[in-house]
C-alpha atoms as a PDB file:
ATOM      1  CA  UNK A   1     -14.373   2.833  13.282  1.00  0.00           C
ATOM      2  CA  UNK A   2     -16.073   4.693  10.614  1.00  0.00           C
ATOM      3  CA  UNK A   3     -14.943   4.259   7.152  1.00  0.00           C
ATOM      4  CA  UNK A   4     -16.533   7.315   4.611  1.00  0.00           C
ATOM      5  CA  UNK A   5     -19.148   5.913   1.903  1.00  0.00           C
ATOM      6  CA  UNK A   6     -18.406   5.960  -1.704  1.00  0.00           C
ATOM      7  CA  UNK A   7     -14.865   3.972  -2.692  1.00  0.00           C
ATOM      8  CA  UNK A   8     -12.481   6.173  -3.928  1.00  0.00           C
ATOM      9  CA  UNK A   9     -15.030   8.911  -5.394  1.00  0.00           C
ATOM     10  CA  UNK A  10     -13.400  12.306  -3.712  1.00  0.00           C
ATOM     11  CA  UNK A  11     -16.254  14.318  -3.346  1.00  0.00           C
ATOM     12  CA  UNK A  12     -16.774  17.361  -0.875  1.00  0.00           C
ATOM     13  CA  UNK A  13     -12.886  17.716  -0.220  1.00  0.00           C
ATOM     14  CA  UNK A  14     -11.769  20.450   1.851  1.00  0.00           C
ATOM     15  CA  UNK A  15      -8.272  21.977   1.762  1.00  0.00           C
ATOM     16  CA  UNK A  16      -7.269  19.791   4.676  1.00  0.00           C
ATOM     17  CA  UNK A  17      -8.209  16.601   2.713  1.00  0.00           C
ATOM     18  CA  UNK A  18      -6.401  17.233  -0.071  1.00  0.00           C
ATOM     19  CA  UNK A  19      -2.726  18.364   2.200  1.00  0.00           C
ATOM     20  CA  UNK A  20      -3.935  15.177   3.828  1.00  0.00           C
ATOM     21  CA  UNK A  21      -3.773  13.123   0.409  1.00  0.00           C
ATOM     22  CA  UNK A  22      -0.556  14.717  -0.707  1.00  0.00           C
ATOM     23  CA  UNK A  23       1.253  14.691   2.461  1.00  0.00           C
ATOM     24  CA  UNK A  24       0.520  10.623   2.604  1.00  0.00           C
ATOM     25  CA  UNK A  25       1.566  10.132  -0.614  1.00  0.00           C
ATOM     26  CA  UNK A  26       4.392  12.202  -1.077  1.00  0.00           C
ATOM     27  CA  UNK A  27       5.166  10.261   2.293  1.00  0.00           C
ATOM     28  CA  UNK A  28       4.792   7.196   0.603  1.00  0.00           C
ATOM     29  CA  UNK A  29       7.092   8.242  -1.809  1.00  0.00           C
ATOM     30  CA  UNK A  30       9.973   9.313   0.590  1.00  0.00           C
ATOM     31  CA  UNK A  31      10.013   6.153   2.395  1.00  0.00           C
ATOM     32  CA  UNK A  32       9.702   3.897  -0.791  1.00  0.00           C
ATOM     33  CA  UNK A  33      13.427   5.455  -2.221  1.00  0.00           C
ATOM     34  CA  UNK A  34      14.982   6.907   1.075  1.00  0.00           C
ATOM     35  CA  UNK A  35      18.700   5.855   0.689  1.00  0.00           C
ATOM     36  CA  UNK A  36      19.370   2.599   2.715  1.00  0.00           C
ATOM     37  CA  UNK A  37      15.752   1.637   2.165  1.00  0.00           C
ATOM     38  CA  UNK A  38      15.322   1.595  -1.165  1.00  0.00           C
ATOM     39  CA  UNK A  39      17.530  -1.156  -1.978  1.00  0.00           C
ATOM     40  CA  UNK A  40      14.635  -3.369  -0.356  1.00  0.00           C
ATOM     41  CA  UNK A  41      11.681  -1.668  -2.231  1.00  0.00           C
ATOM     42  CA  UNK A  42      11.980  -2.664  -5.633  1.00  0.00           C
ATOM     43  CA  UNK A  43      12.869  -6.731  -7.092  1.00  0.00           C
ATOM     44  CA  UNK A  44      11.917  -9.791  -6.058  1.00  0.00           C
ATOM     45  CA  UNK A  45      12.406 -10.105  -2.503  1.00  0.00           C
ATOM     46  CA  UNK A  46      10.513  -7.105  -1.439  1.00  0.00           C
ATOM     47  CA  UNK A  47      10.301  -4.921   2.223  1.00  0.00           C
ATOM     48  CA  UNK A  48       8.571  -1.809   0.856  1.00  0.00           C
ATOM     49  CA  UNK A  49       8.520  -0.597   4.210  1.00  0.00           C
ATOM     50  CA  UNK A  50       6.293   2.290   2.654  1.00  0.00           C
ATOM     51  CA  UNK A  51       3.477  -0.314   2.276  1.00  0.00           C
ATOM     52  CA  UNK A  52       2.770  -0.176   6.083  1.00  0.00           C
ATOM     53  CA  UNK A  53       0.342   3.106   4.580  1.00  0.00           C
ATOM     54  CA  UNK A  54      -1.897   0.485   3.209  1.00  0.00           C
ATOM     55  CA  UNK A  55      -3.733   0.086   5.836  1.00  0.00           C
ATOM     56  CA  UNK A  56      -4.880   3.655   6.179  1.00  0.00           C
ATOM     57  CA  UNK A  57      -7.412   2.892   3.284  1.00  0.00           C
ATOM     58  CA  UNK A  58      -9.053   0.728   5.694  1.00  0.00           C
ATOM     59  CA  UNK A  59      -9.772   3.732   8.066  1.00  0.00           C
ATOM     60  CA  UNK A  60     -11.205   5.923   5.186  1.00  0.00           C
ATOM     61  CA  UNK A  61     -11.524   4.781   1.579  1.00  0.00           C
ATOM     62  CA  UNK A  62      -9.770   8.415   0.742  1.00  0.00           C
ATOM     63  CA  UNK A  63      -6.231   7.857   1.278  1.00  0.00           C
ATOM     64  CA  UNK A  64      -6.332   5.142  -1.568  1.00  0.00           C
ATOM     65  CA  UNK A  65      -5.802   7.784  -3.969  1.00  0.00           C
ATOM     66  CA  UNK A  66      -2.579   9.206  -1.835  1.00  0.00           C
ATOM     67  CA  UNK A  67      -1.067   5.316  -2.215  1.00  0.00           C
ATOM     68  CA  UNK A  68      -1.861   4.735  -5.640  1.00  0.00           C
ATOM     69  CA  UNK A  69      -0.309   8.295  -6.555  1.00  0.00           C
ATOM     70  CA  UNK A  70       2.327   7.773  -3.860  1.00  0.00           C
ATOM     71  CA  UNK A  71       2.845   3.533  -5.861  1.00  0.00           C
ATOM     72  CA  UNK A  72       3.313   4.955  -9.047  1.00  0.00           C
ATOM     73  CA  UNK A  73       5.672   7.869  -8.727  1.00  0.00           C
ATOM     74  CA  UNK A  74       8.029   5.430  -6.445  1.00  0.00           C
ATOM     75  CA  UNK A  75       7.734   3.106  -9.034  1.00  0.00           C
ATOM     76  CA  UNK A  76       9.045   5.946 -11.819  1.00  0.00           C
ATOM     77  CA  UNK A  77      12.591   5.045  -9.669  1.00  0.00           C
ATOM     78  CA  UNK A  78      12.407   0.908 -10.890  1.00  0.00           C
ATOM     79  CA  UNK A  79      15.743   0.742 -12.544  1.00  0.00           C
ATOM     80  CA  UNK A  80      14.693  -2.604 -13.666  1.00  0.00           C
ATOM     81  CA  UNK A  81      11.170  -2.899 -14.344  1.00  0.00           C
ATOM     82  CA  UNK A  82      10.660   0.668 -16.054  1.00  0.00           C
ATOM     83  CA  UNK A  83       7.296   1.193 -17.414  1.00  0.00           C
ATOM     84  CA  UNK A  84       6.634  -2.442 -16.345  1.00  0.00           C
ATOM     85  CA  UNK A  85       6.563  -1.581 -12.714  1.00  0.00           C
ATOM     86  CA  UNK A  86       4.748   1.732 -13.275  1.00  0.00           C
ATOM     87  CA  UNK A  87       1.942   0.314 -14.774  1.00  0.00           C
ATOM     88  CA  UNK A  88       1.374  -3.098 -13.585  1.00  0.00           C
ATOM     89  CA  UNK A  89       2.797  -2.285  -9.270  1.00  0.00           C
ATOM     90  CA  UNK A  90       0.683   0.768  -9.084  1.00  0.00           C
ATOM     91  CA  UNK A  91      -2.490  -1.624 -10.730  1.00  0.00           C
ATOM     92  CA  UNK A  92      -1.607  -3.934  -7.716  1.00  0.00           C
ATOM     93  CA  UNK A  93      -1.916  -1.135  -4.945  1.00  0.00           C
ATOM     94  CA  UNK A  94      -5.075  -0.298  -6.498  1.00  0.00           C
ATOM     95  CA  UNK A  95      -6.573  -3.568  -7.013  1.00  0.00           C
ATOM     96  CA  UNK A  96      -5.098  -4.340  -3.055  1.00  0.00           C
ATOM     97  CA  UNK A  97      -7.004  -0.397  -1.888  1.00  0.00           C
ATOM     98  CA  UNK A  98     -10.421  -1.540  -3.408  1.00  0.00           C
ATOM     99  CA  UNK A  99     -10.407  -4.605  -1.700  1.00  0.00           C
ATOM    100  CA  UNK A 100      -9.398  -2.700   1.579  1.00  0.00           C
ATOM    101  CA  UNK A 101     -12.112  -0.898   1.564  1.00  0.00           C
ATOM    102  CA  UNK A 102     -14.547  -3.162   0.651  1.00  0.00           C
ATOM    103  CA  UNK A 103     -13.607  -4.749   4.540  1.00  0.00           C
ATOM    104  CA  UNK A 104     -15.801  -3.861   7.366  1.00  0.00           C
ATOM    105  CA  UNK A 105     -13.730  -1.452   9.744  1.00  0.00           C
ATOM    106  CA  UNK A 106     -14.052  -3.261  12.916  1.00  0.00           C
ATOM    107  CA  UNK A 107     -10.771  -3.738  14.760  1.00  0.00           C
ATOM    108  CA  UNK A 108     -10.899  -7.511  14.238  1.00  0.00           C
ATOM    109  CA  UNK A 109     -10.875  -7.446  10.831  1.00  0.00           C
ATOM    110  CA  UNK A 110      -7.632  -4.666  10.590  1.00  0.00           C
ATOM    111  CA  UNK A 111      -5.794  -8.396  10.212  1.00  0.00           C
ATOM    112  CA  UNK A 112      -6.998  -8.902   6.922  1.00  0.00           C
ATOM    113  CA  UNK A 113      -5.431  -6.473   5.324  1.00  0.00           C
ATOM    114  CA  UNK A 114      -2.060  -7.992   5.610  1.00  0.00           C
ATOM    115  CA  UNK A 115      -3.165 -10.618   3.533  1.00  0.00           C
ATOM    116  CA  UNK A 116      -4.870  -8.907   0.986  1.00  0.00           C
ATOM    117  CA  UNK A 117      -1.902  -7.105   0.391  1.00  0.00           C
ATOM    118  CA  UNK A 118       0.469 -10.086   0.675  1.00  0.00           C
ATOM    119  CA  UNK A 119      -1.609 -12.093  -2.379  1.00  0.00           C
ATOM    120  CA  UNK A 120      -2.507  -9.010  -4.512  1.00  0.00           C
ATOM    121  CA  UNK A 121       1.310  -8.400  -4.691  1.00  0.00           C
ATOM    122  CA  UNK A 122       2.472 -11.169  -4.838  1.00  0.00           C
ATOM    123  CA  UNK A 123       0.391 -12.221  -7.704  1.00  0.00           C
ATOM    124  CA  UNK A 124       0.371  -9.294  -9.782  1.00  0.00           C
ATOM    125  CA  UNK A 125       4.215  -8.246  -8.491  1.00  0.00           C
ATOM    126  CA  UNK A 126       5.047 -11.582  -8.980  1.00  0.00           C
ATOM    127  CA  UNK A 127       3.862 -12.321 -12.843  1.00  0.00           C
ATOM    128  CA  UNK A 128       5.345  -9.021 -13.569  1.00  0.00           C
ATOM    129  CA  UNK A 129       8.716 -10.302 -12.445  1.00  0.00           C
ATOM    130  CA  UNK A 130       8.172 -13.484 -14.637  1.00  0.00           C
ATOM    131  CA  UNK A 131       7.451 -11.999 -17.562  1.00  0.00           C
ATOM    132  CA  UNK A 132      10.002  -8.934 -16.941  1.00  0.00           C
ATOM    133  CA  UNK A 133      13.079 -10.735 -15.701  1.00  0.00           C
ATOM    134  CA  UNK A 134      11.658 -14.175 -16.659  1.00  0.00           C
ATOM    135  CA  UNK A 135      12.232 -15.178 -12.986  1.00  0.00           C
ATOM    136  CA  UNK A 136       9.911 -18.214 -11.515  1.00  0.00           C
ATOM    137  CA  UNK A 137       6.332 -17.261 -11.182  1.00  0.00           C
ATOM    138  CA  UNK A 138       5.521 -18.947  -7.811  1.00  0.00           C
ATOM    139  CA  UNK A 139       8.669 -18.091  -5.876  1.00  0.00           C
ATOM    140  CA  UNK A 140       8.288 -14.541  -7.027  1.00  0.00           C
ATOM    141  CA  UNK A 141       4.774 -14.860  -5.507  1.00  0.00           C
ATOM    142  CA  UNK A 142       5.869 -16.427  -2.398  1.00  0.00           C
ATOM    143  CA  UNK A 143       8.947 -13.931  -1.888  1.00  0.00           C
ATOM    144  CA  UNK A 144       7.069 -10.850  -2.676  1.00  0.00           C
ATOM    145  CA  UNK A 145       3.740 -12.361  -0.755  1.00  0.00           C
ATOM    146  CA  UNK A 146       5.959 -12.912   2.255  1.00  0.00           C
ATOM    147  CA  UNK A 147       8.160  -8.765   2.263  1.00  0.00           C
ATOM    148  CA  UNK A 148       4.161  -7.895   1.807  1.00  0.00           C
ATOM    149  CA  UNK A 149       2.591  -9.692   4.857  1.00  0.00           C
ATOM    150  CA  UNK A 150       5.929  -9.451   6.697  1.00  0.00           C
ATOM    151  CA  UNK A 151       5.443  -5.251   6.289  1.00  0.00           C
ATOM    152  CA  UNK A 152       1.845  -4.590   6.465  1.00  0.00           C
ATOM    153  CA  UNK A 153       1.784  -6.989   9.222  1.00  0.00           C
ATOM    154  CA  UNK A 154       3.989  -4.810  11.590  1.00  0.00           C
ATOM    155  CA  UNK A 155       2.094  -1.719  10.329  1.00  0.00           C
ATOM    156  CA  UNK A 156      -1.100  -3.344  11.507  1.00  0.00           C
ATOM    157  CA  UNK A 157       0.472  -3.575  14.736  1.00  0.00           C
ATOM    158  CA  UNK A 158       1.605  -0.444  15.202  1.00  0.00           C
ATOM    159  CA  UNK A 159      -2.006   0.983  13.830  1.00  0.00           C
ATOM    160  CA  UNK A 160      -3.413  -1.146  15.807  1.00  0.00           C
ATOM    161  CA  UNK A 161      -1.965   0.531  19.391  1.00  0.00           C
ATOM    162  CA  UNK A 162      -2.155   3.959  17.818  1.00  0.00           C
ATOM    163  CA  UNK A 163      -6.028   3.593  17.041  1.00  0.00           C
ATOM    164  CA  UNK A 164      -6.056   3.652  20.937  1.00  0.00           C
ATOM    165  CA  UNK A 165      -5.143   7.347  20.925  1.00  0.00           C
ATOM    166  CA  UNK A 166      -7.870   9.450  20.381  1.00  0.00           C
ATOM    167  CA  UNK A 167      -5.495  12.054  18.868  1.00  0.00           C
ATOM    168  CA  UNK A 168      -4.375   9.868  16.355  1.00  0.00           C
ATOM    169  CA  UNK A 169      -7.935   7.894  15.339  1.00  0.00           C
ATOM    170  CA  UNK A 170      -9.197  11.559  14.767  1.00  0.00           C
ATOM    171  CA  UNK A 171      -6.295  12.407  12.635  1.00  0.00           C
ATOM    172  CA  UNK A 172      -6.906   9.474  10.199  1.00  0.00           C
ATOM    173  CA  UNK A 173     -10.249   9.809   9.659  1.00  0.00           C
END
Protein backbone atom coordinates (compact mmCIF):
# COMPACT_ATOMS: atom_id res chain seq x y z
CA UNK A 1 0.00 0.00 0.00
CA UNK A 2 0.94 3.42 -0.92
CA UNK A 3 -0.60 6.23 0.86
CA UNK A 4 0.05 9.92 -1.20
CA UNK A 5 2.43 12.46 0.82
CA UNK A 6 1.16 15.64 2.17
CA UNK A 7 -2.10 15.16 4.74
CA UNK A 8 -4.98 16.57 3.40
CA UNK A 9 -3.17 19.36 1.14
CA UNK A 10 -5.08 18.65 -2.44
CA UNK A 11 -2.59 19.57 -4.74
CA UNK A 12 -2.23 18.44 -8.51
CA UNK A 13 -5.98 17.18 -8.67
CA UNK A 14 -7.22 15.99 -11.84
CA UNK A 15 -10.90 15.89 -12.86
CA UNK A 16 -11.07 12.27 -11.80
CA UNK A 17 -9.91 13.17 -8.23
CA UNK A 18 -12.19 15.58 -7.60
CA UNK A 19 -15.62 13.15 -9.10
CA UNK A 20 -13.66 10.81 -6.87
CA UNK A 21 -13.99 13.21 -3.70
CA UNK A 22 -17.56 14.14 -4.43
CA UNK A 23 -18.84 10.86 -5.38
CA UNK A 24 -17.42 9.49 -1.75
CA UNK A 25 -18.84 12.07 -0.01
CA UNK A 26 -22.01 12.63 -1.46
CA UNK A 27 -21.93 8.72 -0.81
CA UNK A 28 -21.30 9.31 2.60
CA UNK A 29 -24.08 11.42 2.75
CA UNK A 30 -26.71 9.00 1.19
CA UNK A 31 -25.94 6.26 3.45
CA UNK A 32 -25.74 8.48 6.67
CA UNK A 33 -29.84 9.58 6.14
CA UNK A 34 -31.11 6.74 3.76
CA UNK A 35 -34.61 5.99 5.26
CA UNK A 36 -34.41 2.89 7.60
CA UNK A 37 -30.81 3.79 8.31
CA UNK A 38 -30.88 6.92 9.52
CA UNK A 39 -32.69 6.28 12.59
CA UNK A 40 -29.25 4.62 13.75
CA UNK A 41 -26.94 7.51 12.55
CA UNK A 42 -27.57 10.24 14.75
CA UNK A 43 -27.97 10.01 19.14
CA UNK A 44 -26.37 8.21 21.49
CA UNK A 45 -26.26 4.74 20.53
CA UNK A 46 -24.77 5.16 17.17
CA UNK A 47 -24.38 2.59 13.79
CA UNK A 48 -23.43 5.25 11.23
CA UNK A 49 -23.08 2.59 8.88
CA UNK A 50 -21.63 5.45 6.54
CA UNK A 51 -18.50 5.47 8.80
CA UNK A 52 -17.27 2.16 7.20
CA UNK A 53 -15.68 5.15 4.46
CA UNK A 54 -13.26 5.96 7.16
CA UNK A 55 -11.01 3.78 6.37
CA UNK A 56 -10.45 4.91 2.83
CA UNK A 57 -8.29 7.81 4.33
CA UNK A 58 -5.96 5.19 5.28
CA UNK A 59 -5.41 4.18 1.56
CA UNK A 60 -4.82 7.86 0.43
CA UNK A 61 -4.85 10.85 2.78
CA UNK A 62 -7.30 12.50 -0.10
CA UNK A 63 -10.57 11.11 0.59
CA UNK A 64 -10.44 12.82 4.13
CA UNK A 65 -11.76 15.82 2.62
CA UNK A 66 -14.82 13.70 0.86
CA UNK A 67 -15.70 12.42 4.76
CA UNK A 68 -15.34 15.53 6.47
CA UNK A 69 -17.59 17.27 3.67
CA UNK A 70 -19.66 14.09 3.44
CA UNK A 71 -19.75 14.38 8.15
CA UNK A 72 -20.92 17.70 8.05
CA UNK A 73 -23.67 17.93 5.48
CA UNK A 74 -25.21 14.53 7.15
CA UNK A 75 -24.92 16.18 10.21
CA UNK A 76 -27.09 19.44 8.74
CA UNK A 77 -30.07 16.45 9.16
CA UNK A 78 -29.37 16.20 13.41
CA UNK A 79 -32.84 16.99 14.52
CA UNK A 80 -31.42 17.09 17.91
CA UNK A 81 -28.04 18.32 18.07
CA UNK A 82 -28.40 21.21 15.34
CA UNK A 83 -25.42 23.31 15.00
CA UNK A 84 -24.00 21.22 17.90
CA UNK A 85 -23.53 18.19 15.77
CA UNK A 86 -22.41 20.20 12.72
CA UNK A 87 -19.66 21.66 14.29
CA UNK A 88 -18.35 19.51 16.95
CA UNK A 89 -19.23 15.54 14.77
CA UNK A 90 -17.66 16.83 11.66
CA UNK A 91 -14.41 18.17 14.14
CA UNK A 92 -14.43 14.43 15.27
CA UNK A 93 -14.19 12.90 11.63
CA UNK A 94 -11.48 15.25 11.10
CA UNK A 95 -9.55 14.90 14.16
CA UNK A 96 -10.26 10.71 13.58
CA UNK A 97 -8.90 11.36 9.30
CA UNK A 98 -5.60 13.05 10.56
CA UNK A 99 -4.85 10.44 12.77
CA UNK A 100 -5.66 7.87 9.92
CA UNK A 101 -3.32 9.04 7.97
CA UNK A 102 -0.70 9.60 10.15
CA UNK A 103 -0.77 5.29 10.29
CA UNK A 104 1.64 3.44 8.21
CA UNK A 105 -0.43 1.66 5.32
CA UNK A 106 0.66 -1.80 5.80
CA UNK A 107 -2.18 -4.32 5.91
CA UNK A 108 -1.50 -5.10 9.58
CA UNK A 109 -2.04 -1.95 10.77
CA UNK A 110 -5.70 -1.43 8.62
CA UNK A 111 -6.92 -2.72 12.40
CA UNK A 112 -6.15 0.37 13.95
CA UNK A 113 -8.33 2.35 12.45
CA UNK A 114 -11.31 0.90 14.10
CA UNK A 115 -10.10 2.13 17.17
CA UNK A 116 -9.11 5.40 16.35
CA UNK A 117 -12.40 5.96 15.21
CA UNK A 118 -14.16 4.21 18.11
CA UNK A 119 -12.25 6.75 20.86
CA UNK A 120 -12.22 9.94 18.70
CA UNK A 121 -16.07 9.55 18.60
CA UNK A 122 -16.75 8.51 21.33
CA UNK A 123 -14.98 11.20 23.14
CA UNK A 124 -15.76 14.11 21.19
CA UNK A 125 -19.49 12.51 20.15
CA UNK A 126 -19.81 11.66 23.50
CA UNK A 127 -19.11 15.19 25.47
CA UNK A 128 -21.22 16.69 22.84
CA UNK A 129 -24.12 14.55 23.96
CA UNK A 130 -23.38 15.58 27.65
CA UNK A 131 -23.36 18.92 27.27
CA UNK A 132 -26.27 18.88 24.48
CA UNK A 133 -28.78 16.52 26.01
CA UNK A 134 -26.96 16.51 29.39
CA UNK A 135 -26.80 12.68 29.04
CA UNK A 136 -23.81 10.76 31.07
CA UNK A 137 -20.43 11.49 29.69
CA UNK A 138 -18.85 7.98 29.93
CA UNK A 139 -21.78 5.87 28.76
CA UNK A 140 -22.18 8.21 25.86
CA UNK A 141 -18.47 7.41 25.23
CA UNK A 142 -18.81 3.80 25.66
CA UNK A 143 -22.15 3.56 23.48
CA UNK A 144 -20.96 5.71 20.73
CA UNK A 145 -17.18 4.10 21.07
CA UNK A 146 -18.80 0.70 20.71
CA UNK A 147 -21.64 1.67 17.11
CA UNK A 148 -17.96 3.18 16.05
CA UNK A 149 -15.67 0.08 16.43
CA UNK A 150 -18.69 -2.19 15.89
CA UNK A 151 -18.99 -0.29 12.10
CA UNK A 152 -15.57 0.49 11.05
CA UNK A 153 -14.69 -2.85 12.25
CA UNK A 154 -16.85 -4.72 9.60
CA UNK A 155 -15.72 -2.13 7.01
CA UNK A 156 -12.15 -3.13 7.75
CA UNK A 157 -13.16 -6.49 6.94
CA UNK A 158 -14.73 -6.07 3.99
CA UNK A 159 -11.65 -3.60 2.80
CA UNK A 160 -9.63 -5.87 3.90
CA UNK A 161 -10.79 -8.88 1.19
CA UNK A 162 -11.42 -6.22 -1.43
CA UNK A 163 -7.70 -4.86 -1.21
CA UNK A 164 -7.10 -8.41 -2.69
CA UNK A 165 -8.61 -7.33 -6.01
CA UNK A 166 -6.39 -5.57 -8.04
CA UNK A 167 -9.37 -3.76 -9.65
CA UNK A 168 -10.47 -2.42 -6.59
CA UNK A 169 -6.82 -1.45 -4.76
CA UNK A 170 -6.29 0.58 -8.07
CA UNK A 171 -9.58 2.24 -7.78
CA UNK A 172 -8.86 3.60 -4.24
CA UNK A 173 -5.74 4.88 -4.70
Amino acid sequence: MNKNSGGFILSNLKTRDITQLALIAALYVAITIAPGISAFSYGAVQFRVSEILMLLPFFNHKYSWSLIIGCLISNIFSAQLGMYDIVLGTLATAVACLIITRIPAKNSLLWTVPVVCAVVNGIIVGAELHFVLKLPFWLNLVTVGFGELVVVAIGAVIFYFLMKNQNFSKLIR
